[in-house]
N, C-alpha and C. Protein backbone atom coordinates (compact mmCIF):
# COMPACT_ATOMS: atom_id res chain seq x y z
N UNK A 1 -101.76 174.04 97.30
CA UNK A 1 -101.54 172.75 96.68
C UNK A 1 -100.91 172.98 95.31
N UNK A 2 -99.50 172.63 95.46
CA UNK A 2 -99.15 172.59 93.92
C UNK A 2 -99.76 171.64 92.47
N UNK A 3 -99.78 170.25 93.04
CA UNK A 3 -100.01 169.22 91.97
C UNK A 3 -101.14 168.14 93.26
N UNK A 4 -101.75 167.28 92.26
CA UNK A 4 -102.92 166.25 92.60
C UNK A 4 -102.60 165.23 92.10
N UNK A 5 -102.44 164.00 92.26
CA UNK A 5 -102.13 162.50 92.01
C UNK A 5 -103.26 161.53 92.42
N UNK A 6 -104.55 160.84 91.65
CA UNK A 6 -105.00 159.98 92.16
C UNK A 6 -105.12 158.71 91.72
N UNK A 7 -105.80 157.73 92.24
CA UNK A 7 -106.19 156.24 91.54
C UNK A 7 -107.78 155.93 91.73
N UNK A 8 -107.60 154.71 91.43
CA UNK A 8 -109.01 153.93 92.62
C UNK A 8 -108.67 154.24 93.52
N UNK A 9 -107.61 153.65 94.08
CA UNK A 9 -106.96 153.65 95.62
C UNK A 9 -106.72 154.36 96.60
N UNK A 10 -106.80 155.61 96.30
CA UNK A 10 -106.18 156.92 97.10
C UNK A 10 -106.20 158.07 96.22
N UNK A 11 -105.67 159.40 97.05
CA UNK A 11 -105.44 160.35 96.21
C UNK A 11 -103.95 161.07 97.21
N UNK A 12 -103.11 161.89 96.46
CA UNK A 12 -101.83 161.89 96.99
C UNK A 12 -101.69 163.95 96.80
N UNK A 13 -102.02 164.70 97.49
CA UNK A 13 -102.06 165.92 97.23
C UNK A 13 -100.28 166.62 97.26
N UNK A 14 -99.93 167.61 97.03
CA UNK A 14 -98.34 168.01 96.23
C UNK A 14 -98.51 169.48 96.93
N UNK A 15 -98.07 169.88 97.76
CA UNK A 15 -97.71 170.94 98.45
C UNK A 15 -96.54 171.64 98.67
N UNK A 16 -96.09 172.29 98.52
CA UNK A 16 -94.56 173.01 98.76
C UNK A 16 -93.75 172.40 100.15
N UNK A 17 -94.25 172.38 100.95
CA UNK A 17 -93.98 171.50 102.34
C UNK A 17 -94.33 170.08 102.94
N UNK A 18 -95.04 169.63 102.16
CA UNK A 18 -95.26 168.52 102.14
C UNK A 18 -96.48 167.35 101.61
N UNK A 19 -96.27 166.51 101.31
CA UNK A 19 -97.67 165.01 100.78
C UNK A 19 -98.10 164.71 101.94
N UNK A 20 -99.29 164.92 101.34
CA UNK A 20 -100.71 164.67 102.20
C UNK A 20 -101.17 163.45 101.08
N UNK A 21 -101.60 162.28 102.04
CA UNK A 21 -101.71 160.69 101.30
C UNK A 21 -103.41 160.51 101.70
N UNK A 22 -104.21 160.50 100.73
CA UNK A 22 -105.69 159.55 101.51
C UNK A 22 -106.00 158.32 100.85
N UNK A 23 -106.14 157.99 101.45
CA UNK A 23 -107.28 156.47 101.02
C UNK A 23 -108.16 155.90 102.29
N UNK A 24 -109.73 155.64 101.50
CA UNK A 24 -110.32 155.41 101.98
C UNK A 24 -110.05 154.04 103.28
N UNK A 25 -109.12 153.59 102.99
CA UNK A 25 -108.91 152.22 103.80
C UNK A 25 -107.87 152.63 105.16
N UNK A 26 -107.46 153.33 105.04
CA UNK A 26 -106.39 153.61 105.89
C UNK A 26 -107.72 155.26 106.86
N UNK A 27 -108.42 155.11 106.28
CA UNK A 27 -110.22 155.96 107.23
C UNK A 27 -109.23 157.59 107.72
N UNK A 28 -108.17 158.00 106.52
CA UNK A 28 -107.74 159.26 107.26
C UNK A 28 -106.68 159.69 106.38
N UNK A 29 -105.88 160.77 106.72
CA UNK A 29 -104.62 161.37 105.61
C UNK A 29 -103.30 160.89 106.30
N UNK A 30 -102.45 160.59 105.69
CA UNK A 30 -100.81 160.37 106.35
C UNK A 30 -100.19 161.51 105.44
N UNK A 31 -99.33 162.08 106.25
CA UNK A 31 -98.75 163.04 105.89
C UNK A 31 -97.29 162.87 105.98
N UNK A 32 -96.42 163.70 105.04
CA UNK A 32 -94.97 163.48 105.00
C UNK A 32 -94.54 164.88 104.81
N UNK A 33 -93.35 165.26 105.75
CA UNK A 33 -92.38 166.50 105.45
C UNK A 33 -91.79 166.43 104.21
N UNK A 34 -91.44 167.76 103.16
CA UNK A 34 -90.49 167.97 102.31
C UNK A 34 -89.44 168.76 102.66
N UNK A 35 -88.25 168.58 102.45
CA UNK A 35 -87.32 169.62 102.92
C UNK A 35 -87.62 170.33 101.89
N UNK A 36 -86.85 171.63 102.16
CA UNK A 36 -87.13 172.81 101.42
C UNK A 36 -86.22 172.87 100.25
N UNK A 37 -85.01 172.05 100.48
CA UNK A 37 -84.18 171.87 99.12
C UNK A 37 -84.73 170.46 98.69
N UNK A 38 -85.76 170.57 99.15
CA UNK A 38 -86.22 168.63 97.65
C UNK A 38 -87.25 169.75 97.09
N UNK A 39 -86.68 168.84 95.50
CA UNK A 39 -87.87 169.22 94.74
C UNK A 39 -87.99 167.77 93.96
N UNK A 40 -89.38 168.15 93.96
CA UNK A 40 -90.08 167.03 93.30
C UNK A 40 -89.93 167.01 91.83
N UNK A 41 -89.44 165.72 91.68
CA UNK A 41 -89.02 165.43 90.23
C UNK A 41 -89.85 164.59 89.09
N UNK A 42 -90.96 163.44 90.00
CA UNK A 42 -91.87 162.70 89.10
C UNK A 42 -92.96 162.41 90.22
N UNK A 43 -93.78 162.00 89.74
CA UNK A 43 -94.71 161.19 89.72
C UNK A 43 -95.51 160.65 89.36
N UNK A 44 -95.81 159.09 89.70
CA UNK A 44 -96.51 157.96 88.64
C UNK A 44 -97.48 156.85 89.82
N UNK A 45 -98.34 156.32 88.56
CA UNK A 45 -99.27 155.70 89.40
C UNK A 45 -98.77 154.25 88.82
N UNK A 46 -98.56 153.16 90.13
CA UNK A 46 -98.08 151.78 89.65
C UNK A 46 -98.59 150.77 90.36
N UNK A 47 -99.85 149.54 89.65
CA UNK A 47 -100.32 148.98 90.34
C UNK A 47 -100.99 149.27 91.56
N UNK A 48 -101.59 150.28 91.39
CA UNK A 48 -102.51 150.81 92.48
C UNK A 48 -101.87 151.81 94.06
N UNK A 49 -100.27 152.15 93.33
CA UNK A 49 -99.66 152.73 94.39
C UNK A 49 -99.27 154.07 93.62
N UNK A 50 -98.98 155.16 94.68
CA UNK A 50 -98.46 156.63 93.65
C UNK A 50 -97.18 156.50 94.21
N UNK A 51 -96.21 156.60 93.26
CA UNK A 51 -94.80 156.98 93.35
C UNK A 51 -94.21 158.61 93.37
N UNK A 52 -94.17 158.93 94.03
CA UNK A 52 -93.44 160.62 94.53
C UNK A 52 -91.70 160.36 94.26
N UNK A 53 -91.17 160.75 93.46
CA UNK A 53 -89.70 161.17 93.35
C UNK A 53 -89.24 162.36 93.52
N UNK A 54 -87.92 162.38 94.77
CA UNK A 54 -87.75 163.98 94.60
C UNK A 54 -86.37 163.67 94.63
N UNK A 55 -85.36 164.75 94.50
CA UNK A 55 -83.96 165.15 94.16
C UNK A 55 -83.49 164.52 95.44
N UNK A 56 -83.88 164.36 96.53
CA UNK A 56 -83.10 163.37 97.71
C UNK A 56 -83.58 161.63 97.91
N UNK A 57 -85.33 161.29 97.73
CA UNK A 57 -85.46 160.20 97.87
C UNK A 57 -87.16 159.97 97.07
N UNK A 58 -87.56 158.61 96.48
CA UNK A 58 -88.65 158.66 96.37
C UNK A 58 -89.68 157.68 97.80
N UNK A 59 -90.66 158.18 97.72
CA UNK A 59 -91.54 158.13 98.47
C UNK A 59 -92.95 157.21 97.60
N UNK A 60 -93.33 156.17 98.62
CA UNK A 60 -94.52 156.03 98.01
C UNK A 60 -95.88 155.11 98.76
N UNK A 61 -96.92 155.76 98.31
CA UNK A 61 -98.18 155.77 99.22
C UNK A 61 -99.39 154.70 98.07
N UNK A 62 -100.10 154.24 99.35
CA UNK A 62 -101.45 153.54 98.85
C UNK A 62 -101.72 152.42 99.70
N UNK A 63 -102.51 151.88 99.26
CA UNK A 63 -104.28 151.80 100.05
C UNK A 63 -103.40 150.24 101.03
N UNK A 64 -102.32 149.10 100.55
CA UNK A 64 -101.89 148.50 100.72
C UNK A 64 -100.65 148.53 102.01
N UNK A 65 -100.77 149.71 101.95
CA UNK A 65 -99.98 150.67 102.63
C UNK A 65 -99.93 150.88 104.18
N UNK A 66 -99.48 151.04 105.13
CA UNK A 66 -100.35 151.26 106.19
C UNK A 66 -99.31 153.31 106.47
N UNK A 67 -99.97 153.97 105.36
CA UNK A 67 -99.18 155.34 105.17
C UNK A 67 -97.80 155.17 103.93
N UNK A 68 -97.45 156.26 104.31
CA UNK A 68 -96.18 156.29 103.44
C UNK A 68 -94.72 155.88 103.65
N UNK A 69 -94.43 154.88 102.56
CA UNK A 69 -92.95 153.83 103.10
C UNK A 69 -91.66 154.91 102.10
N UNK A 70 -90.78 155.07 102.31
CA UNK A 70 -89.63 155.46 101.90
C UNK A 70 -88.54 155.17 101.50
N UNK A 71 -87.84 155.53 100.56
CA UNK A 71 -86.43 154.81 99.67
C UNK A 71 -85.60 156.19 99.41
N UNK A 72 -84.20 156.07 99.57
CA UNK A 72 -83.14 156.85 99.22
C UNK A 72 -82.46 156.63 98.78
């Protein structure tokens, strides 16, 4: 595990290969691939959601969520 991201809402774990997403409401982890040329550039907690930015697209997870939705 490289980096840890949490809230109330969830917690968002930072791995070389990929985000691992929990929250208690969603009763389990959603998981997302990283390519090997993204690197992760930010992340922030907004209104109860974690925002993941990387060099191709940001990504972002929480409890409102049903897993992780995506933008490029």
């Amino acid at each position: 595990m490289n980096r840890f991201h949490s809230n109330d809402y969830g917690a968002v774990f930072i791995t070389n290969e990929r985000l691992v997403g929990f929250t208690p409401l969603l009763g389990g982890f959603a998981s997302k691939p990283i390519d090997v040329h993204e690197q992760i550039v930010g992340a922030e907690n907004d209104n109860g959601l974690i925002l993941i930015s990387t060099t191709k697209r940001t990504m972002v997870f929480g409890s409102r969520l049903s897993g992780w939705e995506e933008f490029e």
